[in-house]
Protein backbone atom coordinates (compact mmCIF):
# COMPACT_ATOMS: atom_id res chain seq x y z
CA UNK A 1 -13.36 64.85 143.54
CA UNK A 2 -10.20 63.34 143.46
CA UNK A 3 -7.38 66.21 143.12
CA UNK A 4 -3.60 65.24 141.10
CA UNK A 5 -0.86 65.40 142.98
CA UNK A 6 1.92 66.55 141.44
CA UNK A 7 5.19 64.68 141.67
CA UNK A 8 8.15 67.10 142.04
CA UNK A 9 10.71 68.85 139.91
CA UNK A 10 13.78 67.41 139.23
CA UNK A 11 16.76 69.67 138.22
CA UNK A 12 16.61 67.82 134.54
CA UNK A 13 12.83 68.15 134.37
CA UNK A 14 13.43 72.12 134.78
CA UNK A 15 15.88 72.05 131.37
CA UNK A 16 14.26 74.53 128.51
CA UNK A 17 12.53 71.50 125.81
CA UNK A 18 13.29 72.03 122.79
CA UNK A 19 17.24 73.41 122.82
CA UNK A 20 19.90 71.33 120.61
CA UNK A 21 19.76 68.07 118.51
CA UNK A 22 22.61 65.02 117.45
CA UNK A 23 22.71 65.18 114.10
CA UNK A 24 23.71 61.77 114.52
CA UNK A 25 20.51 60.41 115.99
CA UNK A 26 17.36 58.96 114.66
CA UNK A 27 15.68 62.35 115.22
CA UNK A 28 17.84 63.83 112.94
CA UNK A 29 18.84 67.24 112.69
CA UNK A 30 17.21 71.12 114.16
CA UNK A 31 13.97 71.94 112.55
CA UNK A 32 14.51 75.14 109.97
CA UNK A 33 12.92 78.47 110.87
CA UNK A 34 11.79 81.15 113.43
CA UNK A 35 9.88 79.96 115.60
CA UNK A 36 7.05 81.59 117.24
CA UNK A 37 7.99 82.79 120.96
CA UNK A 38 6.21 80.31 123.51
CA UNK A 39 4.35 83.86 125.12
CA UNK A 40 2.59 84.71 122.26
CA UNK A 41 -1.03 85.21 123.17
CA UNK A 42 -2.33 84.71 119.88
CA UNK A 43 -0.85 80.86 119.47
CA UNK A 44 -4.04 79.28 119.91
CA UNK A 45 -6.01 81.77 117.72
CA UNK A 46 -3.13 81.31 115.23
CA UNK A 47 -2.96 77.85 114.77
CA UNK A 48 -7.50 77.49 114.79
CA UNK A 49 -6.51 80.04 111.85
CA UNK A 50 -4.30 77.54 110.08
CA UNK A 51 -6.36 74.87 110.59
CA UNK A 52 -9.53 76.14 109.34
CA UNK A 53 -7.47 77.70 106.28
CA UNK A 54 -6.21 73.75 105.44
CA UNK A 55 -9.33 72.06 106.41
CA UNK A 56 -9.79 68.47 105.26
CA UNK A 57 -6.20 69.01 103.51
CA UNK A 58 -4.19 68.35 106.80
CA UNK A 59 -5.18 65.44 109.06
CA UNK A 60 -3.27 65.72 112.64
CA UNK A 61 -2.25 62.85 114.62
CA UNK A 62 -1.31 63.54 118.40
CA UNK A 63 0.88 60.65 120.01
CA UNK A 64 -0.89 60.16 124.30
CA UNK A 65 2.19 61.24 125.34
CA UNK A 66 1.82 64.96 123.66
CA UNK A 67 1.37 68.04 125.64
CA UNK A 68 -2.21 69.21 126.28
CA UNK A 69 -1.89 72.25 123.81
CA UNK A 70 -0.87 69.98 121.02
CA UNK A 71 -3.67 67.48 121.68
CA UNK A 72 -6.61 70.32 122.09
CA UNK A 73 -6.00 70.50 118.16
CA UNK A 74 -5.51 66.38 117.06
CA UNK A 75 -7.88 65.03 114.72
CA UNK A 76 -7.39 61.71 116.41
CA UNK A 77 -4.72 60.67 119.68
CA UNK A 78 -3.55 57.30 120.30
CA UNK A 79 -0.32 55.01 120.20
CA UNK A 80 2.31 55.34 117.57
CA UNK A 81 1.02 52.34 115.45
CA UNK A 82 -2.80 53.38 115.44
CA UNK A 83 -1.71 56.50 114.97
CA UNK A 84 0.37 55.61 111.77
CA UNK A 85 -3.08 53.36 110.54
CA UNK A 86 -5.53 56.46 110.59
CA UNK A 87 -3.13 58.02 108.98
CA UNK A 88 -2.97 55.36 105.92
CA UNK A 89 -7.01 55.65 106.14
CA UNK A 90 -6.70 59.00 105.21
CA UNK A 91 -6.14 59.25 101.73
CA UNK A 92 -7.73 62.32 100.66
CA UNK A 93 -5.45 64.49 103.45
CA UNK A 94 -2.75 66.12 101.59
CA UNK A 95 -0.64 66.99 104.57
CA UNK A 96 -0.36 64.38 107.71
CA UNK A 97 0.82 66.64 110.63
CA UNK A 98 2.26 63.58 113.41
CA UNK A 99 2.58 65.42 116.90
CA UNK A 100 4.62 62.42 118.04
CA UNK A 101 8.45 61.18 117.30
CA UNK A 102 10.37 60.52 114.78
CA UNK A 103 10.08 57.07 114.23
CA UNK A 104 6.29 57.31 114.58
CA UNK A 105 6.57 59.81 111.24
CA UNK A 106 8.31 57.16 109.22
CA UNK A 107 5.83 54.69 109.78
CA UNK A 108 3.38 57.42 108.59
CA UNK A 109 5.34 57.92 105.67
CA UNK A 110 5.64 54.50 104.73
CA UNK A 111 1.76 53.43 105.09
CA UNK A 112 0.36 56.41 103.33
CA UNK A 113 0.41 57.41 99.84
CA UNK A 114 3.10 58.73 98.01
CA UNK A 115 1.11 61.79 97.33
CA UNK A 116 0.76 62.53 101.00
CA UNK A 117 3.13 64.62 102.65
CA UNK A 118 3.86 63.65 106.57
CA UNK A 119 5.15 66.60 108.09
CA UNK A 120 7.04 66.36 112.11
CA UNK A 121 6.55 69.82 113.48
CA UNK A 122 10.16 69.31 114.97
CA UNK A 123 13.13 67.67 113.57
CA UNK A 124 14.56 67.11 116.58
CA UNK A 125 11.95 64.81 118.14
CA UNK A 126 13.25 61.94 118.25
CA UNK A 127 13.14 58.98 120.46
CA UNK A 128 15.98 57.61 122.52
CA UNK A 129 15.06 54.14 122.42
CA UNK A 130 14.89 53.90 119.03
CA UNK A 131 18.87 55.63 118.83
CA UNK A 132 19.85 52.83 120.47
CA UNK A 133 20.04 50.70 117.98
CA UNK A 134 21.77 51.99 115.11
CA UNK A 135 21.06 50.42 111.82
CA UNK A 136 25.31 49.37 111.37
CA UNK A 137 25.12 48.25 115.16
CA UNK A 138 22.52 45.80 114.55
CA UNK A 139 24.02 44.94 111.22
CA UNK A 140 27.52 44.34 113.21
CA UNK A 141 25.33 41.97 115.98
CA UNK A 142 23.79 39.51 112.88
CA UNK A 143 27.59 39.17 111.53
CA UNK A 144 27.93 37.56 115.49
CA UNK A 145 25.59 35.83 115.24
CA UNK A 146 26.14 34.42 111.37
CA UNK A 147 29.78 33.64 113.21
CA UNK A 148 28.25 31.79 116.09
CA UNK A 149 26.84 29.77 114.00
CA UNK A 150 22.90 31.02 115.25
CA UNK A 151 21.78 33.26 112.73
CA UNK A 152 20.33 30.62 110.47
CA UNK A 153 18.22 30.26 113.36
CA UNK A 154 17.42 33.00 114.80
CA UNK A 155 14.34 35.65 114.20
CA UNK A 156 14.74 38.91 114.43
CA UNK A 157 11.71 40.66 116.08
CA UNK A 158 11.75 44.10 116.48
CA UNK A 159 9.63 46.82 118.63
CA UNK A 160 7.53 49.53 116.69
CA UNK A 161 9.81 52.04 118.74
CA UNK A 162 12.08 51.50 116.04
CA UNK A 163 13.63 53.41 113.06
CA UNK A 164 12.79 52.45 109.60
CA UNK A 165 16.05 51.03 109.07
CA UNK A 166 15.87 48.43 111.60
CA UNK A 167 12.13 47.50 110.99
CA UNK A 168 13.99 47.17 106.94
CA UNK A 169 16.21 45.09 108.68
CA UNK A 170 13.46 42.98 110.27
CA UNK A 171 11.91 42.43 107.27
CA UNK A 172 14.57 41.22 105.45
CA UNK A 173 16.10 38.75 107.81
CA UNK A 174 12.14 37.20 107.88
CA UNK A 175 11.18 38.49 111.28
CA UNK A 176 8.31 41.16 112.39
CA UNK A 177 7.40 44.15 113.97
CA UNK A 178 5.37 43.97 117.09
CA UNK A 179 4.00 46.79 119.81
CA UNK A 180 3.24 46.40 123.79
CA UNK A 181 0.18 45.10 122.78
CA UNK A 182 1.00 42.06 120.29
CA UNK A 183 4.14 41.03 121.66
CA UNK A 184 3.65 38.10 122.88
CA UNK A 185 1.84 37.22 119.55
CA UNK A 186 4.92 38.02 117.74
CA UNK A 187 7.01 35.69 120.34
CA UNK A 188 4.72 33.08 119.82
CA UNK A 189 4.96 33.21 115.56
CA UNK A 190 8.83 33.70 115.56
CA UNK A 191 9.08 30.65 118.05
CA UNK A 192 7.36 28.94 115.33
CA UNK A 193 9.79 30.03 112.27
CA UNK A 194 13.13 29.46 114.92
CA UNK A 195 14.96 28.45 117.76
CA UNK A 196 15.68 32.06 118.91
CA UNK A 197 14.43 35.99 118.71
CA UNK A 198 16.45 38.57 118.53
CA UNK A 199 14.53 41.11 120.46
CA UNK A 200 15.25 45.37 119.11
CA UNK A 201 15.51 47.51 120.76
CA UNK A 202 13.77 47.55 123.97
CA UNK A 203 15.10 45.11 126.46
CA UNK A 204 12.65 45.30 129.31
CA UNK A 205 9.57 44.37 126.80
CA UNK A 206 11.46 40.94 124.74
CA UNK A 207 12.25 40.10 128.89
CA UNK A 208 8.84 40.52 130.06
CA UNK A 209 7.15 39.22 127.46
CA UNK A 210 9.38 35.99 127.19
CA UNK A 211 9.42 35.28 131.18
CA UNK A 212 5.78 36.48 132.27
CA UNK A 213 3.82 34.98 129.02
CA UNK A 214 6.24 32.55 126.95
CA UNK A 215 7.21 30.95 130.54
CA UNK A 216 10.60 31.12 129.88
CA UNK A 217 13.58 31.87 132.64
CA UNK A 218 15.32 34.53 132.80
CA UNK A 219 18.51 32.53 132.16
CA UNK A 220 16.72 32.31 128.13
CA UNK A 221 17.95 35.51 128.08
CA UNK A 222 21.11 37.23 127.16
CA UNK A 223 21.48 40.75 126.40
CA UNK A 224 23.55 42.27 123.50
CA UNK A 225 25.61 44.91 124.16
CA UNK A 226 26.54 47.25 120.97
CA UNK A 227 29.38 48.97 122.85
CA UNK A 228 30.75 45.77 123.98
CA UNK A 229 33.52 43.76 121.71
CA UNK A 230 30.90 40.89 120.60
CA UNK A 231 27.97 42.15 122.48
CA UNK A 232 29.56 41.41 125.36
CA UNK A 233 28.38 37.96 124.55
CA UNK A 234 30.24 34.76 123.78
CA UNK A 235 29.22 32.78 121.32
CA UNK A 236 28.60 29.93 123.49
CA UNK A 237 26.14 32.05 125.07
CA UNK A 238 24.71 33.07 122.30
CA UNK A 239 24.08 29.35 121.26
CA UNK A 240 22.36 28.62 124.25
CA UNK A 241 20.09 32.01 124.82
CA UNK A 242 16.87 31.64 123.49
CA UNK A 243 15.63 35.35 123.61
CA UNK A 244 19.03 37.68 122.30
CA UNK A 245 17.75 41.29 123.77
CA UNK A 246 18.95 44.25 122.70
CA UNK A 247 20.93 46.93 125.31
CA UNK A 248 18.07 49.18 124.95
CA UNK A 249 15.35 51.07 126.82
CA UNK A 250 13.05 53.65 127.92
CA UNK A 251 14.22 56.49 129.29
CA UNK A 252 10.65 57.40 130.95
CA UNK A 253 9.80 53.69 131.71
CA UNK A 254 13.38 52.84 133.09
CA UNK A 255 13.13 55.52 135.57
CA UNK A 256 10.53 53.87 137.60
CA UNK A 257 11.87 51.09 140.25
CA UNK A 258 10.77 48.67 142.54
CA UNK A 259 11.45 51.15 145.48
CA UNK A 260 8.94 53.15 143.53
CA UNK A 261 6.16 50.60 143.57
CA UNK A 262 6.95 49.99 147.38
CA UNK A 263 6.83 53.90 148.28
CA UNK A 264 3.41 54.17 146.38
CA UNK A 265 1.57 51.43 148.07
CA UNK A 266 3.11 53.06 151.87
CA UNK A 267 1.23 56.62 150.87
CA UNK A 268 -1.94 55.22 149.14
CA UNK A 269 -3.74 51.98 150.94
CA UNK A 270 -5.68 49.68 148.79
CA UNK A 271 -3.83 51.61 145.70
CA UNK A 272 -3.88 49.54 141.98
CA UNK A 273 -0.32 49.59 140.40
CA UNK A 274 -0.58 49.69 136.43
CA UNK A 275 2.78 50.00 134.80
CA UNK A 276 3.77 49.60 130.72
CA UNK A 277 5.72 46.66 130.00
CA UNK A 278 8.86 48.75 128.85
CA UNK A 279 9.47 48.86 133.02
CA UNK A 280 12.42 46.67 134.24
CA UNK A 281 11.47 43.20 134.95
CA UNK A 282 11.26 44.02 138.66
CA UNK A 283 8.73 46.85 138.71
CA UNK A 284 5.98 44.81 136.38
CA UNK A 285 6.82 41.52 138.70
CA UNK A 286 5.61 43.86 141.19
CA UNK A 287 3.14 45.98 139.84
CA UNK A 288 -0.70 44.26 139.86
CA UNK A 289 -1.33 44.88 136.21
CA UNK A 290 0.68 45.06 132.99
CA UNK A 291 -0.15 46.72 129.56
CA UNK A 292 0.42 48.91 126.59
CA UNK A 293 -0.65 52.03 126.90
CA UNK A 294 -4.06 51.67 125.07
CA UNK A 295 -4.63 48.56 127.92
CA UNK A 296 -3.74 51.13 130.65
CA UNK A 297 -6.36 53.89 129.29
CA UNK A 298 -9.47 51.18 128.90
CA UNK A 299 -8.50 50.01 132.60
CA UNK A 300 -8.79 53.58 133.60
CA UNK A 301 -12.12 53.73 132.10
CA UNK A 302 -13.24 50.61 133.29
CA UNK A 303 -12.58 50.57 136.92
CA UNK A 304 -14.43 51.79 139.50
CA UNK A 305 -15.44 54.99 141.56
CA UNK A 306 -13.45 55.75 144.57
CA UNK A 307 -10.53 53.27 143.16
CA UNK A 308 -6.74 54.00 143.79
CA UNK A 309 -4.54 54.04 140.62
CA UNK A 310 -0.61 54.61 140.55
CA UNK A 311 0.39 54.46 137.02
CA UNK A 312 3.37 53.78 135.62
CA UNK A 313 4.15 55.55 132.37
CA UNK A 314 5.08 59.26 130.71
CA UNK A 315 3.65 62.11 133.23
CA UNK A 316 1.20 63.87 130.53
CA UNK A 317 -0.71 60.77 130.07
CA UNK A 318 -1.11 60.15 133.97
CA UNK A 319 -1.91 63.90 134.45
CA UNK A 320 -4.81 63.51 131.83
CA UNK A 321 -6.33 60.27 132.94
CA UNK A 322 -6.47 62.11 136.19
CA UNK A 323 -8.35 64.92 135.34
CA UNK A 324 -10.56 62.52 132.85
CA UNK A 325 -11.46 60.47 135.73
CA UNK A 326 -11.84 62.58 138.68
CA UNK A 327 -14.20 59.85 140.42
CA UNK A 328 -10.85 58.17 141.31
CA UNK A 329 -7.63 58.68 142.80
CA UNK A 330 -5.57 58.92 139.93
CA UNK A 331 -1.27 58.97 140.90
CA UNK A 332 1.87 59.29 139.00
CA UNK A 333 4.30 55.66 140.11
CA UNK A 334 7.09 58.05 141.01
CA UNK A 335 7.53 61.21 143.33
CA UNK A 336 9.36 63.16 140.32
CA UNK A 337 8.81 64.48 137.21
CA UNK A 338 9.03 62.13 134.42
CA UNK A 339 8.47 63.58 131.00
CA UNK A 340 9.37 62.36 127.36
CA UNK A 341 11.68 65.35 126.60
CA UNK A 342 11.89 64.44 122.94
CA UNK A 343 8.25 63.47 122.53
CA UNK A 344 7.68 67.53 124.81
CA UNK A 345 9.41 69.24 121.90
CA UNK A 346 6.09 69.00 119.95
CA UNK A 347 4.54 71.71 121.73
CA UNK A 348 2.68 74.46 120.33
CA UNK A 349 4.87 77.57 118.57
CA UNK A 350 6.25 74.41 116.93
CA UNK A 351 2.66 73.59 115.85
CA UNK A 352 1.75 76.78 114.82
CA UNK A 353 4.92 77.29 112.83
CA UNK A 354 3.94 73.72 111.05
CA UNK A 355 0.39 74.71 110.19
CA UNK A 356 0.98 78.42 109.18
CA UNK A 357 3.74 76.90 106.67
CA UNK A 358 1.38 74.51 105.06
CA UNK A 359 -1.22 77.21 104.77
CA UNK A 360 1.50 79.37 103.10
CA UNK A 361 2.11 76.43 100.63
CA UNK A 362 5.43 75.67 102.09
CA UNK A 363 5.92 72.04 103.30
CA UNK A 364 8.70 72.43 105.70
CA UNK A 365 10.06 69.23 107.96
CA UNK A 366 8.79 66.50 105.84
CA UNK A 367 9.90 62.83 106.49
CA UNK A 368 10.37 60.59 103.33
CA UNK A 369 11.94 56.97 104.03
CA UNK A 370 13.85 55.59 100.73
CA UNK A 371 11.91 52.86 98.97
CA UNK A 372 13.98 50.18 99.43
CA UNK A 373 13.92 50.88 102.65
CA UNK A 374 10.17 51.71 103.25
CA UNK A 375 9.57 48.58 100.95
CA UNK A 376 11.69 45.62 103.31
CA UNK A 377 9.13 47.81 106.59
CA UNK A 378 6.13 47.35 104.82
CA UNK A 379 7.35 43.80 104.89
CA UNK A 380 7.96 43.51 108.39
CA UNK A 381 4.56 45.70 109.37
CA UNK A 382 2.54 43.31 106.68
CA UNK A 383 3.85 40.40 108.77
CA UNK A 384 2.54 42.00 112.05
CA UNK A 385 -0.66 42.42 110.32
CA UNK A 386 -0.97 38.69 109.65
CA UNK A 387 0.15 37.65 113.19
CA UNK A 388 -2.19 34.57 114.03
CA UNK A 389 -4.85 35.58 116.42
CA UNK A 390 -4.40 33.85 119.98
């Protein structure tokens, strides 16, 4: 049996999850309430409690990236957008509990019902690719491009690691949503409509997707910088570029590097390196297989016995596919920790505390999205649905 080794602490990794919010950010604000201490011996026996007493009411949707405690009581795991689809296939749950992020709760909100109630056990889980791109920001970089003369032209495609606002904006400038896994789909279609994409808000992805499956150089590609006068862009460049990314990222998936990839294949011989195509251009150019996260799970599953894995992506996922698979030698891509921090608030006193308030008939940290602004996504996700098939 093949036994996980653990990469190793950093000092960041060690921080108490959970502690302080930007009121500014996506995420929003601190969840209200006393919270459960995290040593309580009863949490488990608590929350089966609450979840018996809602039943068929509540329907509870853990992101892959969730803590083992908060999984053990999903209804259903997978990636924000499947996630956000059983959700809308739900219709007879009154509560939708999403153990995920916020932006993964608005999409909730905006597929289900407006009798449902989607409920984010904390506030404060938010996702730092999706803060960076603010909704002025973006609305700031199409008055660039409207002055360079490209916007006529120019598609605006953005991630589902996205606020509502932006996937609003999407949908109202024509463009479309896309994950990991349609991407290149979505390239293909806004190709079709214009001469360029702007790519939100993840960088690495619009890059990888553009150079390893549209064939295009990485000269196609400028990258927008919001904190930059102009982007950091001049308009002549902007006229030329093909594929305008966004200055965003990752923070789990930019860790990893290409010294990474090279230390990995030193300590394991023959070893398979899978990586998520939010990694910089350098580490998938390197790696031996690319995918979303769903693509890296079915690999797992399909490969053989006695294979070698390092796997780039968020440390509870690895750790899991390891012990699901203990007929191969499952390793994290880097020697350190790597957590989501905002996705590892979600743990379980903030379950509990969820669940024991919807038993008690108080709906606490719902997410509504305005309906102009849920409308113009519903746009932008309808468009995804319609994406041509390959």
């Amino acid at each position: 049996m093949s036994v996980f080794s653990e990469p190793a602490a950093t000092p960041s990794a060690l921080l108490l999850l959970g502690r302080g919010a930007d009121p500014t950010a996506e995420r929003g604000v601190e969840c209200p309430g006393d919270l459960p201490p995290a040593a309580d011996p009863s949490l488990i026996e608590r929350a089966r409690a609450a979840r018996a007493a809602l039943g068929e009411r509540a329907f509870i949707l853990g992101h892959h990236y969730q803590r083992d405690e908060v999984i053990d009581f999903a209804d259903v795991t997978g990636d924000s957008f499947k996630l956000a689809r059983e959700a809308a296939a739900r219709p007879e749950a009154e509560y939708i509990v999403f153990c995920g992020v916020h932006f993964m709760a608005e999409s909730a909100d905006i597929l289900t019902a407006a009798s449902q109630k989607v409920v984010l056990p904390d506030l404060a889980a938010g996702c730092s690719m999706a803060d960076m791109a603010a909704i002025a920001q973006v609305e700031d970089a199409w008055d660039a491009l409207t002055d360079a003369g490209v916007a006529d032209g120019t598609v605006p495609v953005t991630y589902m690691n996205s606020s509502a606002a932006i996937k609003a904006f999407t949908g109202e400038h024509g463009g479309t949503v896309c994950t990991s896994s349609n991407a290149e789909r979505a390239l293909r279609w806004a190709f079709g409509k214009g001469e360029r994409v702007l790519f939100l808000p993840d960088q690495h992805l619009g890059r990888n997707t553009a150079v390893l499956q549209l064939g295009m150089s990485l000269d196609d590609c400028v990258v927008y910088n919001p904190h930059k006068p102009g982007g950091g862009v001049t308009a002549d460049e902007l006229r030329r570029a093909r594929m305008i990314l966004w200055r965003g990222h990752c923070s789990v998936h930019g860790r990893f590097t290409r010294t990474c990839v090279d230390q990995v294949r030193e300590r394991v011989p023959g070893v398979n390196v899978l990586v998520h195509p939010e990694c910089a251009h350098e580490v998938v150019t390197a790696a031996d297989l690319v995918g979303s996260t769903e693509f890296i799970i079915k690999t797992l599953e399909s490969a053989p016995s006695g294979s070698a894995w390092a796997i780039g992506t968020e440390l509870n996922l690895v750790r899991r596919l390891a012990r699901t698979h203990p007929d191969k030698h499952v390793t994290f891509l880097d020697s350190t920790v790597c957590y989501c921090s905002t996705m590892n608030r979600i743990d379980l006193p903030h379950l509990v505390a969820s669940l024991e308030s919807l038993a008690a008939g108080t709906v606490a940290n719902q997410i509504t999205v305005p309906e102009r602004v849920a409308h113009w996504s519903r746009v932008a996700l309808q468009q995804m649905l319609d994406l041509p098939a390959n």
